[in-house]
Protein backbone atom coordinates (compact mmCIF):
# COMPACT_ATOMS: atom_id res chain seq x y z
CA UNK A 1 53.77 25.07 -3.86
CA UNK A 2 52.30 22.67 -1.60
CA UNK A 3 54.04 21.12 1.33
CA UNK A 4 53.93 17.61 2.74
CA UNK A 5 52.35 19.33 5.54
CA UNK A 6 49.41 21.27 3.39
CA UNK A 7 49.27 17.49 1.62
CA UNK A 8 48.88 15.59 4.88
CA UNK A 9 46.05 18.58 6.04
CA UNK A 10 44.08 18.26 2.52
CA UNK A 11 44.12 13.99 2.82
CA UNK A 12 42.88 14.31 6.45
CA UNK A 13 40.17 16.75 5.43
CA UNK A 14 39.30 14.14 2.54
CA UNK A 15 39.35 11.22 4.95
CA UNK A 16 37.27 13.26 7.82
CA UNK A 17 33.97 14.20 5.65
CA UNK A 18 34.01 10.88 4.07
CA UNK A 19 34.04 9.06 7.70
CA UNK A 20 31.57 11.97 8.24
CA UNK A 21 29.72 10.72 5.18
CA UNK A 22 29.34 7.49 6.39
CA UNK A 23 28.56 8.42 9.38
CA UNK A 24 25.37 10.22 8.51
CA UNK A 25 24.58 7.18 6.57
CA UNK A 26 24.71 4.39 9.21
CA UNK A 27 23.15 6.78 11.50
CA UNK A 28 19.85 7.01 9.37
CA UNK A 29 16.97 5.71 10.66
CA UNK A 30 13.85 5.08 8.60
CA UNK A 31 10.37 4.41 10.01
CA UNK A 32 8.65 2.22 7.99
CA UNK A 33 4.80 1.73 7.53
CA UNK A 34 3.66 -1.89 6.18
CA UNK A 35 0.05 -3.64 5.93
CA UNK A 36 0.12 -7.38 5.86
CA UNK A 37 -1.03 -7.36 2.07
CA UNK A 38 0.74 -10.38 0.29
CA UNK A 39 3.11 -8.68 -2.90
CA UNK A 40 6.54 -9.37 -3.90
CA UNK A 41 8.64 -6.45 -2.07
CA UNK A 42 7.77 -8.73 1.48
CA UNK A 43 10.41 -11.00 0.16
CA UNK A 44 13.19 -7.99 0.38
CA UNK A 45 12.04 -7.08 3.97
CA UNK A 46 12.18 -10.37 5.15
CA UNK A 47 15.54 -10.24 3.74
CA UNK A 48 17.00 -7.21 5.36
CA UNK A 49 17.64 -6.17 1.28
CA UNK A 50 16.36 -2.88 2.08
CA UNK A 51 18.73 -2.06 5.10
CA UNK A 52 21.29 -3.06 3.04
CA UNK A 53 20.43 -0.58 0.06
CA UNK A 54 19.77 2.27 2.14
CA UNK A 55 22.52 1.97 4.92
CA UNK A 56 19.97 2.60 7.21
CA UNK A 57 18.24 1.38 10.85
CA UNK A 58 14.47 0.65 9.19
CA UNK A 59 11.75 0.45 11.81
CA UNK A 60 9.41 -1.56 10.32
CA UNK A 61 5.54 -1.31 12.16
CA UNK A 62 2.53 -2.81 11.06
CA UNK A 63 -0.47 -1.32 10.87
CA UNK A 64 -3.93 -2.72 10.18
CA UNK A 65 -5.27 -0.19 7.54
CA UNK A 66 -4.18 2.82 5.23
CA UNK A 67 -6.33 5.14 7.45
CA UNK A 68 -3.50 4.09 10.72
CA UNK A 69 -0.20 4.56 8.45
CA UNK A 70 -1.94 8.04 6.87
CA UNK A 71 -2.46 9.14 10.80
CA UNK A 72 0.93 7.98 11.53
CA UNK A 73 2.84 9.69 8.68
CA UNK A 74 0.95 12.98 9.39
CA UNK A 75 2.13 12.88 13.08
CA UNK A 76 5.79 12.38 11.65
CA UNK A 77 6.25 8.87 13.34
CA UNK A 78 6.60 7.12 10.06
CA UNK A 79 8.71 8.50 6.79
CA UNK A 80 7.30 5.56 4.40
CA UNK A 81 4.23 4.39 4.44
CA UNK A 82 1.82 1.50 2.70
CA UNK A 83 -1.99 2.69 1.93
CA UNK A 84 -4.47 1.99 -0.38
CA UNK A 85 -6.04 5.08 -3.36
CA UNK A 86 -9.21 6.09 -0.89
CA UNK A 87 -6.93 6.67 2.32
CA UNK A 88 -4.22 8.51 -0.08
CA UNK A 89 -7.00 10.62 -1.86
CA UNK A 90 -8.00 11.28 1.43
CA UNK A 91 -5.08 12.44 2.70
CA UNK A 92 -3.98 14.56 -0.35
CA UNK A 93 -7.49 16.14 0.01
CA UNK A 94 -6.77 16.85 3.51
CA UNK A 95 -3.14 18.57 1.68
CA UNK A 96 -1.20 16.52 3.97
CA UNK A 97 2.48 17.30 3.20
CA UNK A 98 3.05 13.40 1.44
CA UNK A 99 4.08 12.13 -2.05
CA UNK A 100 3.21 8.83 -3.73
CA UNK A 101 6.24 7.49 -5.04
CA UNK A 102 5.52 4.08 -5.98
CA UNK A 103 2.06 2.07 -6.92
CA UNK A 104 2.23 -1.04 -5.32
CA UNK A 105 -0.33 -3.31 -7.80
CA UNK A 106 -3.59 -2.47 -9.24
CA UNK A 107 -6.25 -4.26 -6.49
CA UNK A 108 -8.28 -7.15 -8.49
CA UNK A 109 -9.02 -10.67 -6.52
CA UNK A 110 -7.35 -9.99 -3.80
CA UNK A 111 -9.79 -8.05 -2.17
CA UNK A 112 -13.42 -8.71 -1.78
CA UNK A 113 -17.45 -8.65 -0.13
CA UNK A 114 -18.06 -12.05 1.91
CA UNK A 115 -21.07 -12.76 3.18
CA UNK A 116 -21.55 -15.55 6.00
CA UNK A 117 -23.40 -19.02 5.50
CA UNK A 118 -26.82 -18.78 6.54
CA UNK A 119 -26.93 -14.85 6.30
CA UNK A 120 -29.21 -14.72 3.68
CA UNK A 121 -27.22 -12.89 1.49
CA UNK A 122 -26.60 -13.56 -1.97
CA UNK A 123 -26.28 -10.22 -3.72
CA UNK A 124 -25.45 -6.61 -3.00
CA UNK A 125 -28.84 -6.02 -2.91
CA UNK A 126 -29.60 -8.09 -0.16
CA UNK A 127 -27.27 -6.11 2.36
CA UNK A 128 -29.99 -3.86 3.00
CA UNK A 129 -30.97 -4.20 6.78
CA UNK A 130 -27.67 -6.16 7.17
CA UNK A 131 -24.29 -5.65 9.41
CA UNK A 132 -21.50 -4.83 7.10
CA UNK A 133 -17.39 -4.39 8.56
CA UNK A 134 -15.28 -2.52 6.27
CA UNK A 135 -12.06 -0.59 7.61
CA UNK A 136 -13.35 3.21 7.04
CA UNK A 137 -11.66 5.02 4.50
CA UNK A 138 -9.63 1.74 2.99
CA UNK A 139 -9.75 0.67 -0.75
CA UNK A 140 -12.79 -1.89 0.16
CA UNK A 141 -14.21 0.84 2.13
CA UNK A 142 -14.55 2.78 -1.46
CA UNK A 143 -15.07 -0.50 -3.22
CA UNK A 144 -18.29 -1.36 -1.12
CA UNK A 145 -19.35 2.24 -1.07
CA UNK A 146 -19.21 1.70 -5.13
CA UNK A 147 -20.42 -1.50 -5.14
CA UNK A 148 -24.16 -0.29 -3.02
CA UNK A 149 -23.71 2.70 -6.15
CA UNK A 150 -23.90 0.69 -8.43
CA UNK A 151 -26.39 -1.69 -7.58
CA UNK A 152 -28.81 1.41 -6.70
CA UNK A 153 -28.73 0.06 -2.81
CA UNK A 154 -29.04 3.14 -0.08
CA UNK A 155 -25.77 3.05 1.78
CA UNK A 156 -28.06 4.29 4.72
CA UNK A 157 -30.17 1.16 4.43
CA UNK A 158 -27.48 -0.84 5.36
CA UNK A 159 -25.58 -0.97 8.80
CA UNK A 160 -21.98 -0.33 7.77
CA UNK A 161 -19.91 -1.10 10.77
CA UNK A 162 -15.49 0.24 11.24
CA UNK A 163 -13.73 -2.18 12.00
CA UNK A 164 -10.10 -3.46 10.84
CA UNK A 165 -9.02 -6.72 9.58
CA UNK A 166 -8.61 -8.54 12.73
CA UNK A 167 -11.42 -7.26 14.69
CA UNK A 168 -13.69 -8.11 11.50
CA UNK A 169 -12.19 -11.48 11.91
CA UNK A 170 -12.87 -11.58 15.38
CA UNK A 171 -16.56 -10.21 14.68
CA UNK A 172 -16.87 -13.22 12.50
CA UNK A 173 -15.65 -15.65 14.50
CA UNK A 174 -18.63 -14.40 17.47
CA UNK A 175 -21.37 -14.33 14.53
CA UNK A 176 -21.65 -9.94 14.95
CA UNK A 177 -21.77 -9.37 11.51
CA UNK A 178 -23.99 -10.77 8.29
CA UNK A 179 -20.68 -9.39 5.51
CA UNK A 180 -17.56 -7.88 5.45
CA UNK A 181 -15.39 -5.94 2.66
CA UNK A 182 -11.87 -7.00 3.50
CA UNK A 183 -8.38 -8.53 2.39
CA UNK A 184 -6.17 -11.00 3.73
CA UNK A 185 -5.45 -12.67 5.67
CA UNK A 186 -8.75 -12.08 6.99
CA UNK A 187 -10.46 -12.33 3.77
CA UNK A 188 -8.83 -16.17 3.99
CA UNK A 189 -9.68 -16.76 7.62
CA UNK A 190 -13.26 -15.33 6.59
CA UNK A 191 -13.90 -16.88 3.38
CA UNK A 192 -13.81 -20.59 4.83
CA UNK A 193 -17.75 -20.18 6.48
CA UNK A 194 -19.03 -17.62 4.05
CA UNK A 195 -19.41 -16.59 -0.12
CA UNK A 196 -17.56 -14.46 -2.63
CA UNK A 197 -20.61 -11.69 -3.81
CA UNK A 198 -17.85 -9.43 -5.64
CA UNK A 199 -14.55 -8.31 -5.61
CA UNK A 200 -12.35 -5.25 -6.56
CA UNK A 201 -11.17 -6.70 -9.78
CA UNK A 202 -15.38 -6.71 -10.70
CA UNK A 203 -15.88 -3.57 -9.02
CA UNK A 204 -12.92 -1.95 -10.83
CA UNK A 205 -14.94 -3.15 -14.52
CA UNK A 206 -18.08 -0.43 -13.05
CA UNK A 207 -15.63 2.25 -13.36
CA UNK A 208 -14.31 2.69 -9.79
CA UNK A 209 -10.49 0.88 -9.65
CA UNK A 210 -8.46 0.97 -6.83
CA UNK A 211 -4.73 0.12 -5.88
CA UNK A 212 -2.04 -0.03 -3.10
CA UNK A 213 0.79 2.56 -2.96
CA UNK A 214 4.01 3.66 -0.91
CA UNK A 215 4.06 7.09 0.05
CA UNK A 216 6.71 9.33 1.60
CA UNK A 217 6.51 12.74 3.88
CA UNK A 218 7.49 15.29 1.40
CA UNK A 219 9.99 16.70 4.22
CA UNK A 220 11.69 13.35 4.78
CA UNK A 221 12.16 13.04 1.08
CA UNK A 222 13.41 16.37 0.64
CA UNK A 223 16.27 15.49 3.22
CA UNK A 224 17.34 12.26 1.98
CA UNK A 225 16.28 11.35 -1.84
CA UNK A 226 18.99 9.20 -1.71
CA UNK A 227 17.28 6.55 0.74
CA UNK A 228 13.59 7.34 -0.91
CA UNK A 229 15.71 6.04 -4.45
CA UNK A 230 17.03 3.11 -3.12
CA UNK A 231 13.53 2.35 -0.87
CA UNK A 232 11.74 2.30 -4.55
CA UNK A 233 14.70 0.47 -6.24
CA UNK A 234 14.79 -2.47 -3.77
CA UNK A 235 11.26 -2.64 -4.25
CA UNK A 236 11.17 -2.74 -7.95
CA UNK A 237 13.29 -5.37 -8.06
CA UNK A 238 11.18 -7.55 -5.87
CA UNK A 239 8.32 -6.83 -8.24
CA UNK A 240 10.38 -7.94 -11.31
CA UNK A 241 11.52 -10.50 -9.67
CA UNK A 242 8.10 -11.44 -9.22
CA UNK A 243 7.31 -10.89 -12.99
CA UNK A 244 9.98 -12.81 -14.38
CA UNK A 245 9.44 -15.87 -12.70
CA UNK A 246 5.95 -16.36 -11.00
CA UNK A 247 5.52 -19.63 -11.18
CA UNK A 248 8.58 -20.27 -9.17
CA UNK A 249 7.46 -18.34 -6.23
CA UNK A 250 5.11 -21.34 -5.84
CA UNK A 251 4.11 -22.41 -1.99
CA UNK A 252 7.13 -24.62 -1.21
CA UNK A 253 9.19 -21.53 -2.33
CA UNK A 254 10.94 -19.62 0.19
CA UNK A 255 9.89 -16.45 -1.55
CA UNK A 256 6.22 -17.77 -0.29
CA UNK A 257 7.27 -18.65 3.19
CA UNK A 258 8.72 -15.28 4.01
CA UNK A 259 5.67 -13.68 2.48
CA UNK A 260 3.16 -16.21 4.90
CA UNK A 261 5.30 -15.44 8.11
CA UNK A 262 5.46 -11.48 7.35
CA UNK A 263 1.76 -11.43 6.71
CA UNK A 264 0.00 -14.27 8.59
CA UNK A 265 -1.26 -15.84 4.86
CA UNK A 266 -1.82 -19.26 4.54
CA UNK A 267 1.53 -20.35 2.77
CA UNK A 268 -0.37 -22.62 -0.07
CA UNK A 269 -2.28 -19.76 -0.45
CA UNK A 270 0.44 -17.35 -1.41
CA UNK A 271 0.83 -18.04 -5.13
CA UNK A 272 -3.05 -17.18 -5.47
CA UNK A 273 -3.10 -13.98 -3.95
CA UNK A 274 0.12 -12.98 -5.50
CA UNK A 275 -2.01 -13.34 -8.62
CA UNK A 276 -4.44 -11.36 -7.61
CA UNK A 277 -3.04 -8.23 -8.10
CA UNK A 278 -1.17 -6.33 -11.26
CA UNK A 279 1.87 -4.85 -10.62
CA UNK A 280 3.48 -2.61 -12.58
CA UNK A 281 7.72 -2.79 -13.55
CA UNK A 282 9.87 0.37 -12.56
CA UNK A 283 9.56 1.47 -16.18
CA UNK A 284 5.54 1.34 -16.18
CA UNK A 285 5.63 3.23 -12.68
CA UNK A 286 7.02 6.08 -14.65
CA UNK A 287 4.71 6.21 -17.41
CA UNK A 288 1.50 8.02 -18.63
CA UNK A 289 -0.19 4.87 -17.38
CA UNK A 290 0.83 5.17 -13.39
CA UNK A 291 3.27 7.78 -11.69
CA UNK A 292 3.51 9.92 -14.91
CA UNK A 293 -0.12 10.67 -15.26
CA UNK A 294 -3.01 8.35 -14.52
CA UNK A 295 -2.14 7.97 -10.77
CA UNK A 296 -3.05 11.87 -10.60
CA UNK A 297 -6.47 11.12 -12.46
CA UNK A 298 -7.05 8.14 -10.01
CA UNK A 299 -6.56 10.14 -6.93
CA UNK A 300 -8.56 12.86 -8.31
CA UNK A 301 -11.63 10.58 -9.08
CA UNK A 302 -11.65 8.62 -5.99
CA UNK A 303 -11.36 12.29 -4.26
CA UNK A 304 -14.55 13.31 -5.80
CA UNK A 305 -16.58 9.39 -5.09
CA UNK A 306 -15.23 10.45 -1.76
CA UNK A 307 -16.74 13.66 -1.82
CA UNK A 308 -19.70 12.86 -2.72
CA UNK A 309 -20.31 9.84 0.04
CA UNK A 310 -19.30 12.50 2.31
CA UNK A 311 -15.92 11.13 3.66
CA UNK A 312 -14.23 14.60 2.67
CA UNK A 313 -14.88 18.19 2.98
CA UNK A 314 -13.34 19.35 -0.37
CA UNK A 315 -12.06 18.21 -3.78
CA UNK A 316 -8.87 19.58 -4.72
CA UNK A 317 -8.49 21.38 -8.27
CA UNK A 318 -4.73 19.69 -8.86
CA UNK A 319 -3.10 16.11 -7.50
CA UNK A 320 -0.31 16.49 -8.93
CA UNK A 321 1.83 17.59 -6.09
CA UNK A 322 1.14 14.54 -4.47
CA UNK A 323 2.47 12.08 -7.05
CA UNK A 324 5.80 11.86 -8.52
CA UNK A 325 8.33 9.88 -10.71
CA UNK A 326 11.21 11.23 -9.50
CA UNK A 327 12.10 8.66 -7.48
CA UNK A 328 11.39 5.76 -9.79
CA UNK A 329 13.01 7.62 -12.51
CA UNK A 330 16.23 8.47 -10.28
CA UNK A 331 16.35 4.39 -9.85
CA UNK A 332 15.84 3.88 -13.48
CA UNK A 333 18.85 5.82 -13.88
CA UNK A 334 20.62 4.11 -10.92
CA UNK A 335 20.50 0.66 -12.90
């Protein structure tokens, strides 16, 4: 029979691992890896929405390309992380200990090859001889390295020069370089004294696509799948949020202004770059079509362009390990 006294023992238990509980939540802290590429889930960081979800201290830091957050996750300084398909083939070829748990947009318009008035440049063909900035190992990295492919241009002919979004801008701004492969806000700063010759969403119609991801360190995941759930729910919501309503995320909408002031976009040209993506709903994340199957195929293809340009050593013979939808399907579930 129990006593008041083995009663009173058994509640205080109860009560002790649930403040223990809590606890351990409040006292999570999540480093967080962003790029300043204008898409919906901006809107939820501005917002503290994702502290909220996941009970935890977030760390956001920004870095300037994929190549950065894929250095920083390796090291262990950053659990979540924002990169483009070339840095993540890259780093799955490298069997870094990561996971792709969400694709961020497929990359049309939004990214793209400028070349600067009075450069002399108005096709691919013409970069031969010419000074080219590209982040190394980014999505436009891959997209110019297609691009000279396809065109039958020597990549060797042409001077391709590392540099990240705001030293390319800088570059520009001194007159250093004839062309750059880039996104914004630099693209936009860029744009204003040079030309359009192609962008991703062309580049994507000669057969080599690329998109924007969030990726986790398998080890942090394994520890709490809890907060890597809620991370991809939060931003699924921002995306169909996005989706539902587009139009009203116009550039006197304060969805656009927390976008401009997390990126460093031109506000009135939020709604345009918004556009100039596709992203896919929580349910199409799952499917054949991303997470569930083509994601793997993506990875493995850029792997072997990669490969073959010389960026990696070796080709892996499965990416699957490095992509799931357990995470977007554990939010499905959630909802």
């Amino acid at each position: 029979m129990l006593t008041r006294r083995h009663i009173l023992i058994a509640s205080t238990a109860i009560l002790s691992i649930a403040a223990l509980g809590s606890a351990h939540a409040k006292d999570l802290k999540i480093t967080i890896g962003y790029q300043t590429v204008v898409e919906p889930s901006k809107v939820p960081q501005a917002d503290g929405a994702y502290e909220t979800a996941t009970a935890a201290k977030i760390d956001w830091r920004k870095f300037d390309s994929g190549a950065d957050v894929i250095a920083a996750v390796a090291s262990g300084s950053v659990d979540i992380g924002y990169v483009g398909s070339s840095p993540l083939a890259a780093a799955a070829s490298r069997e870094l200990p990561i996971e792709t748990i969400l694709v961020v947009g497929l990359i049309g318009e939004s990214e793209a090859l400028v070349a600067r008035n009075g450069s002399n440049v108005t096709k691919i063909a013409d970069l031969a001889g010419k000074r080219v900035a590209v982040p190394f190992v980014s999505t436009t990295h891959y997209s110019l390295l297609a691009a000279l492919k396809h065109e039958g241009v020597d990549p060797k002919t042409v001077n391709i020069l590392n540099l990240r979004p705001p030293e390319i801008a800088a570059a520009w701004e001194r007159g250093d370089i004839d062309a750059a492969y880039v996104w914004d806000p630099a693209l936009g700063q860029i744009r204003t004294s040079g030309k359009i010759i192609v962008d991703s969403a062309k580049v994507a119609s000669w057969g080599a696509p690329t998109f924007d991801a969030w990726i986790v360190r398998t080890e942090f995941a394994e520890a709490h799948p809890d907060a890597v759930r809620d991370f991809v729910k939060v931003t699924g919501k921002a995306y169909a949020d996005y989706l539902g309503k587009p139009d009203s995320w116009s550039a006197s909408s304060p969805q656009a202004e927390k976008i401009s002031r997390l990126t460093g976009a031109k506000l009135d040209e939020v709604p345009a770059l918004l556009k100039g993506y596709v992203f896919p709903t929580l349910t199409e994340q799952a499917s054949g079509k991303f997470l569930g199957g083509d994601t793997v195929k993506a990875v493995a293809a850029t792997s072997e362009f990669l490969k073959e340009q010389g960026k990696i050593d070796a080709v892996l013979p499965d990416y699957s390990k490095y992509v799931t939808t357990k995470y977007v399907d554990a939010a499905l579930a959630s909802n």
